[in-house]
N, C-alpha and C. Protein backbone atom coordinates (compact mmCIF):
# COMPACT_ATOMS: atom_id res chain seq x y z
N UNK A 1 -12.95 -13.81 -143.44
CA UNK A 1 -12.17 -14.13 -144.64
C UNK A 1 -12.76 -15.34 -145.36
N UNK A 2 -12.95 -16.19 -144.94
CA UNK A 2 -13.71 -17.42 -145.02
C UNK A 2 -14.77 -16.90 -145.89
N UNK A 3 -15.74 -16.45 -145.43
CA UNK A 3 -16.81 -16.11 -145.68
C UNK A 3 -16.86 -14.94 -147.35
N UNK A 4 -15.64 -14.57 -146.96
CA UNK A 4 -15.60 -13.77 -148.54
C UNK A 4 -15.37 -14.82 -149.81
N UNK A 5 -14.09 -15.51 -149.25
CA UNK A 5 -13.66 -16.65 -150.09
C UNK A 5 -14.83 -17.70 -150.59
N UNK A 6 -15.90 -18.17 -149.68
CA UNK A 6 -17.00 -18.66 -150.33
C UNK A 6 -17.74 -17.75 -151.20
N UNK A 7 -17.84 -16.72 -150.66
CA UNK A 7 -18.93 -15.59 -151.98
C UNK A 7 -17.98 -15.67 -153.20
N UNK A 8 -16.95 -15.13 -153.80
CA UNK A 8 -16.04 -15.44 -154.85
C UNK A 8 -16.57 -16.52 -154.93
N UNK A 9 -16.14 -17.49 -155.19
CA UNK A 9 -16.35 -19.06 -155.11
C UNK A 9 -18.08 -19.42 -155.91
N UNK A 10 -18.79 -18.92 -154.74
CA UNK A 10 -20.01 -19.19 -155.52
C UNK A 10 -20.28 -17.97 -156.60
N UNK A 11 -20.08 -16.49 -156.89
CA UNK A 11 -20.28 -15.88 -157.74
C UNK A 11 -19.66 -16.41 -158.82
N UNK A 12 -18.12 -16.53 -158.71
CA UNK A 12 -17.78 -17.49 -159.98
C UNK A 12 -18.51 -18.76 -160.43
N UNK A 13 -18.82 -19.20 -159.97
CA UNK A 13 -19.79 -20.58 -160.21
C UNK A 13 -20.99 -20.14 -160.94
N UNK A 14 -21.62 -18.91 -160.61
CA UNK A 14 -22.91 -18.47 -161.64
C UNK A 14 -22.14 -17.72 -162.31
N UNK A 15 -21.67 -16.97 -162.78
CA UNK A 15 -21.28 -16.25 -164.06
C UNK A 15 -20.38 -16.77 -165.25
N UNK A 16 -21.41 -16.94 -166.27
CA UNK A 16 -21.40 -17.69 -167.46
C UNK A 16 -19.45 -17.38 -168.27
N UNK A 17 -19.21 -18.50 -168.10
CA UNK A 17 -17.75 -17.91 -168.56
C UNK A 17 -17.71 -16.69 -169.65
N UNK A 18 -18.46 -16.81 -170.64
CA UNK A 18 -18.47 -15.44 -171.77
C UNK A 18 -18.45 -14.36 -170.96
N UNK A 19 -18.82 -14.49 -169.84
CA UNK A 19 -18.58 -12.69 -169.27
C UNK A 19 -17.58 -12.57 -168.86
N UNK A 20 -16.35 -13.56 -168.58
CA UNK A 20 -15.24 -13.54 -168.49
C UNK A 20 -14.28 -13.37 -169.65
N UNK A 21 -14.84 -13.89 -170.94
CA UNK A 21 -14.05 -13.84 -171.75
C UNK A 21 -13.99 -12.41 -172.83
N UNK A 22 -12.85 -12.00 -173.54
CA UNK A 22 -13.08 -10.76 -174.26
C UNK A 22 -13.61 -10.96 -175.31
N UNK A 23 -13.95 -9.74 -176.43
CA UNK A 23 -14.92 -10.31 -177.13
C UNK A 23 -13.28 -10.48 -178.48
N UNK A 24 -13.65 -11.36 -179.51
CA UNK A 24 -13.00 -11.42 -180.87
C UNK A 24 -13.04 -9.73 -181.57
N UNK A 25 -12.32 -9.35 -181.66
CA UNK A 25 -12.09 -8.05 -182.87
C UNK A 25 -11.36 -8.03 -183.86
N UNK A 26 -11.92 -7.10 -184.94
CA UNK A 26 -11.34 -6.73 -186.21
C UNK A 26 -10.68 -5.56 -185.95
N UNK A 27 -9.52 -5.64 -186.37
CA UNK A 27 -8.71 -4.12 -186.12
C UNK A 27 -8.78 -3.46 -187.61
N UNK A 28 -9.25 -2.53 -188.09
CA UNK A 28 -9.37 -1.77 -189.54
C UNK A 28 -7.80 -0.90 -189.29
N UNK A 29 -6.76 -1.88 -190.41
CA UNK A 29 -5.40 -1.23 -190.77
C UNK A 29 -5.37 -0.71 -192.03
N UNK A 30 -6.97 -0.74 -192.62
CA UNK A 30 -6.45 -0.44 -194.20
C UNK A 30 -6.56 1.37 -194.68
N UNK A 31 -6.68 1.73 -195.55
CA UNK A 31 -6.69 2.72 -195.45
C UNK A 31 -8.25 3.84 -195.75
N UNK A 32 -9.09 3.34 -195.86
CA UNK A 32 -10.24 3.14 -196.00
C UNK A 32 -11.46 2.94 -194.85
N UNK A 33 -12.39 3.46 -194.86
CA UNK A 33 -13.38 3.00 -194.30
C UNK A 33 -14.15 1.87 -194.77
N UNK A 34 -14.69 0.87 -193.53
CA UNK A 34 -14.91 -0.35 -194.44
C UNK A 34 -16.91 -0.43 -193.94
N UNK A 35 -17.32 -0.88 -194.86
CA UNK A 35 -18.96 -0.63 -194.99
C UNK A 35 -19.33 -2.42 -195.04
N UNK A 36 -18.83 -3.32 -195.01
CA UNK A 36 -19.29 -4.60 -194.97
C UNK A 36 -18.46 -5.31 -194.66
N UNK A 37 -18.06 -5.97 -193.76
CA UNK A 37 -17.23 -6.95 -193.61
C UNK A 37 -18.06 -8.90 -193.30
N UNK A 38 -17.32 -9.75 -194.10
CA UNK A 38 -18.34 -10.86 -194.25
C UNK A 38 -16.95 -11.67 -194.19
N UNK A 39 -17.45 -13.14 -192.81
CA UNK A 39 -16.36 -13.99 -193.23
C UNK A 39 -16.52 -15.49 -193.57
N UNK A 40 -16.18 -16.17 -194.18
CA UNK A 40 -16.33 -17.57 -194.48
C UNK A 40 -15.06 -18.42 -193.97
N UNK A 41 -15.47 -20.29 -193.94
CA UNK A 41 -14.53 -20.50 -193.66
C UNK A 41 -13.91 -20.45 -194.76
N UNK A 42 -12.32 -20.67 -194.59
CA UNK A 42 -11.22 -20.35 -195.40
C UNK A 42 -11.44 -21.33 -196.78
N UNK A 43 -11.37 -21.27 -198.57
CA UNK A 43 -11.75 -21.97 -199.44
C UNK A 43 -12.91 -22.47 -199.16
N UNK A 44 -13.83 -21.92 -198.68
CA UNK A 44 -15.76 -22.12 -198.97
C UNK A 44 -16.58 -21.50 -199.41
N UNK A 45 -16.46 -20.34 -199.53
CA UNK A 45 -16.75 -19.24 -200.15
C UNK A 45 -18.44 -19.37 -199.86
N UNK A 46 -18.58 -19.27 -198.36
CA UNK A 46 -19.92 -19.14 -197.54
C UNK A 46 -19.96 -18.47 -196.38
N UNK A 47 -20.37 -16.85 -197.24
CA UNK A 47 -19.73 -15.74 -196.36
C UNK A 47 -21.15 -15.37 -195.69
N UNK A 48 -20.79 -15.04 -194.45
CA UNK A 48 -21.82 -15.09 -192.71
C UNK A 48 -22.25 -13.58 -193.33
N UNK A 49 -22.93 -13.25 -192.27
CA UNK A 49 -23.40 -12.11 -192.19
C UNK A 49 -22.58 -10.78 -192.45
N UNK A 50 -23.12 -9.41 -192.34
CA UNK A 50 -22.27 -8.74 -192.42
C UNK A 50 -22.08 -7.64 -190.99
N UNK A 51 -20.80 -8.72 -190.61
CA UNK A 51 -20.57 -7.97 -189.28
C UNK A 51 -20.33 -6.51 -188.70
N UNK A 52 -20.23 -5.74 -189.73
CA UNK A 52 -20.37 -4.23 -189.30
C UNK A 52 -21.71 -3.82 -189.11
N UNK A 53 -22.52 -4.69 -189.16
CA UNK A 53 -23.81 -4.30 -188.35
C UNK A 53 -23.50 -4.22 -186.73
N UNK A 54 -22.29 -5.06 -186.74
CA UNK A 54 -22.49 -5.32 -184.98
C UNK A 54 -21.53 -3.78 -184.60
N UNK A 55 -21.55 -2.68 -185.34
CA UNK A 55 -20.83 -1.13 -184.88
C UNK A 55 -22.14 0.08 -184.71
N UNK A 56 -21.92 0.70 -184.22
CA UNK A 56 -22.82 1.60 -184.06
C UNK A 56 -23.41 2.06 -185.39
N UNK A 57 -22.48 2.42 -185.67
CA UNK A 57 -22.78 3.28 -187.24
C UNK A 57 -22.69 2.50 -188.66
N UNK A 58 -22.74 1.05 -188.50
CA UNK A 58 -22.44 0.50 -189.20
C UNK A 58 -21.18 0.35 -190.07
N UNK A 59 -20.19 0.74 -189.97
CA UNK A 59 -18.95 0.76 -190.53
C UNK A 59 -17.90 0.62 -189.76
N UNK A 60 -16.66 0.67 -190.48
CA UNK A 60 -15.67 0.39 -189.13
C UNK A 60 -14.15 1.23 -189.53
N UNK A 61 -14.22 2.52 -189.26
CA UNK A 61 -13.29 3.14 -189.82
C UNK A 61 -11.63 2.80 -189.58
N UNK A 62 -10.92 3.89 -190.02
CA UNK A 62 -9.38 3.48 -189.96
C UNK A 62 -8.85 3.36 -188.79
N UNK A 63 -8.51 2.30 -188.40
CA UNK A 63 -7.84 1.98 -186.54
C UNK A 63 -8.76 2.41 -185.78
N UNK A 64 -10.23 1.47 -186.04
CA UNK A 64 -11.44 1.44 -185.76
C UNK A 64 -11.06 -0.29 -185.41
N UNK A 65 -12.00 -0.88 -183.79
CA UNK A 65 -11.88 -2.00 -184.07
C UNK A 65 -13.44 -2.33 -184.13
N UNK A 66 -13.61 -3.13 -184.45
CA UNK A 66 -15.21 -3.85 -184.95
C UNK A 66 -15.04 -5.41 -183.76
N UNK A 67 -16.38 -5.24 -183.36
CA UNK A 67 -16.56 -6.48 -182.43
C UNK A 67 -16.78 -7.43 -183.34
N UNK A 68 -16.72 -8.99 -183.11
CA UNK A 68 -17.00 -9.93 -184.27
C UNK A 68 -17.96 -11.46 -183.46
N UNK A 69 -18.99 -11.59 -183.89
CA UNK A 69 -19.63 -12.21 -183.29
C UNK A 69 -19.83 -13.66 -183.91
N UNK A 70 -20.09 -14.50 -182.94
CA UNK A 70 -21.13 -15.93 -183.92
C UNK A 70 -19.59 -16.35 -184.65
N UNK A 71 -18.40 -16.37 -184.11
CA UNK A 71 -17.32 -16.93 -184.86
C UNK A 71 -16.13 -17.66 -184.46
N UNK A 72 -16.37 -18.81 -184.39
CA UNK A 72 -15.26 -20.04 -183.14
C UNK A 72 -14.00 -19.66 -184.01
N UNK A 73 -13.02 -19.72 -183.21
CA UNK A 73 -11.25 -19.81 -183.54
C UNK A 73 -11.41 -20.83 -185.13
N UNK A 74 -10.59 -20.08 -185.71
CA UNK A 74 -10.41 -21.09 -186.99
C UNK A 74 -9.85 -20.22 -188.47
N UNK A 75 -9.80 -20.58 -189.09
CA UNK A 75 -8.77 -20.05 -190.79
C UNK A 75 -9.84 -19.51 -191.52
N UNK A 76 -9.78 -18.32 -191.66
CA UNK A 76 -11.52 -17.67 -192.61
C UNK A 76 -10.61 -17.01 -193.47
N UNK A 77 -11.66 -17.11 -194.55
CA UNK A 77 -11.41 -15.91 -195.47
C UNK A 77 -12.17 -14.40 -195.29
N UNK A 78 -11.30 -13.16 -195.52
CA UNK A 78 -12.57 -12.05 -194.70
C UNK A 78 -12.42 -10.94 -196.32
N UNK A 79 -13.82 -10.69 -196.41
CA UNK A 79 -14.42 -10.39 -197.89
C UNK A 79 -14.90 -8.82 -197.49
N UNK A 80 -14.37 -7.84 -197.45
CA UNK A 80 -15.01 -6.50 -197.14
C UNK A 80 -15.18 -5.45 -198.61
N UNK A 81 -16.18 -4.52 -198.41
CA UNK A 81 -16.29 -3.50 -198.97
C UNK A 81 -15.60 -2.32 -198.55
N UNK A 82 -15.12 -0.73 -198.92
CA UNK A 82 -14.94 -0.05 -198.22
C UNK A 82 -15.79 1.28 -199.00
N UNK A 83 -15.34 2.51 -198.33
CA UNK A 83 -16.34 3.75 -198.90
C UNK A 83 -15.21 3.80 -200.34
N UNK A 84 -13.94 3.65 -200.56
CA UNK A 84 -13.61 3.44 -201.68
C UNK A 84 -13.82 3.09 -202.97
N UNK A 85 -14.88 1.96 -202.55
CA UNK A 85 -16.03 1.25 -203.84
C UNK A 85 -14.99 -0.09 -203.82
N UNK A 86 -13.64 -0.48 -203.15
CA UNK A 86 -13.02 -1.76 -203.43
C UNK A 86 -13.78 -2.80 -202.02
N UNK A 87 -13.99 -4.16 -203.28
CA UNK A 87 -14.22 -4.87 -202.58
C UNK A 87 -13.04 -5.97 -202.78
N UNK A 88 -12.72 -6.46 -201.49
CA UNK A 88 -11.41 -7.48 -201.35
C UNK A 88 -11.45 -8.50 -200.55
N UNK A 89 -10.81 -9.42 -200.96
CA UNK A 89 -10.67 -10.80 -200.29
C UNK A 89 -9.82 -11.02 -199.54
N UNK A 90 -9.53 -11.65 -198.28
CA UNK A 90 -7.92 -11.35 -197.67
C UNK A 90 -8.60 -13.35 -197.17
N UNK A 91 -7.90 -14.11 -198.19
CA UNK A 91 -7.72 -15.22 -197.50
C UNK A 91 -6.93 -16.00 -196.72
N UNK A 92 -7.54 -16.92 -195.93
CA UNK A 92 -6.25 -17.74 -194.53
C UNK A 92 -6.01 -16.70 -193.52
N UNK A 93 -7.15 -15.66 -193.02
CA UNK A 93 -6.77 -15.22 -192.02
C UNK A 93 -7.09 -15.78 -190.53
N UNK A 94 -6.32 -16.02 -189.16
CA UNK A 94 -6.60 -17.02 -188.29
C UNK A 94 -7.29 -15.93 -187.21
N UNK A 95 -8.74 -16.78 -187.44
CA UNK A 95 -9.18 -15.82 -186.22
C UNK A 95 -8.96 -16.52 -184.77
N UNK A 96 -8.92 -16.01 -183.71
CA UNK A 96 -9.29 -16.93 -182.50
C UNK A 96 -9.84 -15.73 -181.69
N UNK A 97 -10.87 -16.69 -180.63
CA UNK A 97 -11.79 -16.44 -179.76
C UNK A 97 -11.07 -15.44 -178.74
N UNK A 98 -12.11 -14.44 -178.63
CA UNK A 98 -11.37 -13.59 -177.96
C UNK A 98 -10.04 -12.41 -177.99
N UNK A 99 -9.29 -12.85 -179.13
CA UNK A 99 -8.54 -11.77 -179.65
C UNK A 99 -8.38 -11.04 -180.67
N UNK A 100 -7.42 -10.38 -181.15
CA UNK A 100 -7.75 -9.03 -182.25
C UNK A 100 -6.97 -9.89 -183.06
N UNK A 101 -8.02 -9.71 -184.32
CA UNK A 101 -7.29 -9.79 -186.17
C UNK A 101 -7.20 -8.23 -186.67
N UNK A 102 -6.00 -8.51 -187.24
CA UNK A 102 -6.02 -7.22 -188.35
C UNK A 102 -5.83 -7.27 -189.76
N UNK A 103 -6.37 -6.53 -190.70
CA UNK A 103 -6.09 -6.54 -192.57
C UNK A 103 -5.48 -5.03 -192.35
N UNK A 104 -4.28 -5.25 -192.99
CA UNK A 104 -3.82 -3.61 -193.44
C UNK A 104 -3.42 -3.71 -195.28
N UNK A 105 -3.27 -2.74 -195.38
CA UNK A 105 -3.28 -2.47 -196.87
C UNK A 105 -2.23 -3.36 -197.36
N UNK A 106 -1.09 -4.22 -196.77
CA UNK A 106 -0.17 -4.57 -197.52
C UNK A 106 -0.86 -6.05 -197.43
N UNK A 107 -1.88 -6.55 -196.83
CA UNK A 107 -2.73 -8.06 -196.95
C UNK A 107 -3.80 -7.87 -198.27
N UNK A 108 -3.48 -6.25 -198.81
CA UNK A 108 -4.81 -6.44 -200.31
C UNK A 108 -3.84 -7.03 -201.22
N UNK A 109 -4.34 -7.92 -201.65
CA UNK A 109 -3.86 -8.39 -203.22
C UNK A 109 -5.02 -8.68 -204.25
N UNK A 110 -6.18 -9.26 -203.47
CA UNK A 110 -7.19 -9.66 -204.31
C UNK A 110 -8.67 -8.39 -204.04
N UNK A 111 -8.24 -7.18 -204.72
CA UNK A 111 -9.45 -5.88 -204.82
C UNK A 111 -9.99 -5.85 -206.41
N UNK A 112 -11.08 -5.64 -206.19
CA UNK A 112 -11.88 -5.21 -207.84
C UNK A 112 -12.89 -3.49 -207.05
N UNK A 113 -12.60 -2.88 -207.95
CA UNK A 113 -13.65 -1.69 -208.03
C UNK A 113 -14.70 -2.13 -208.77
């Protein structure tokens, strides 16, 4: 018993906490398929990459979740396209590390075609 309790012990000790932790996701509530999703911090309007690269197919369909990378806990604004042709702003959304955000259609207010 001993002897197990040290293996635990030292395996936890090498494995980098991120493999413990889950990853951050986007939950797609809108009604649309979305083809770019980009986030900045909240009033900076210095939008990161476009994280639907990080999906297979590049997009992230309806009650589709999208992994979200390269993004510490904090207040972003999230700027997507969809196959619709609307692109929209959904600002002050709180992301944190490791758990699910969602935009559903009743968070559009700011869309332009």
């Amino acid at each position: 018993m001993a002897k197990r309790m040290a293996l635990i012990v030292f395996v936890s000790v090498l494995l980098p906490i991120s493999a413990w932790a889950k990853d951050t996701r986007f939950w797609n509530l809108t009604a649309n398929t979305i083809t770019s999703v980009q986030l900045s911090p909240a009033g900076k309007n210095d939008w990161g990459r476009n994280q639907a690269d990080n999906d297979r197919d590049h997009t992230v369909d309806h009650d589709e979740r999208l992994k979200i990378t390269d993004t510490p806990s904090g207040l972003y604004d999230v700027k997507f396209v969809d196959k619709a042709g609307r692109t929209c702003v959904v600002p002050n959304i709180e992301i944190k590390e490791g758990l699910v955000f969602s935009i559903d259609e009743k968070n559009l207010k700011n869309c332009a075609k």
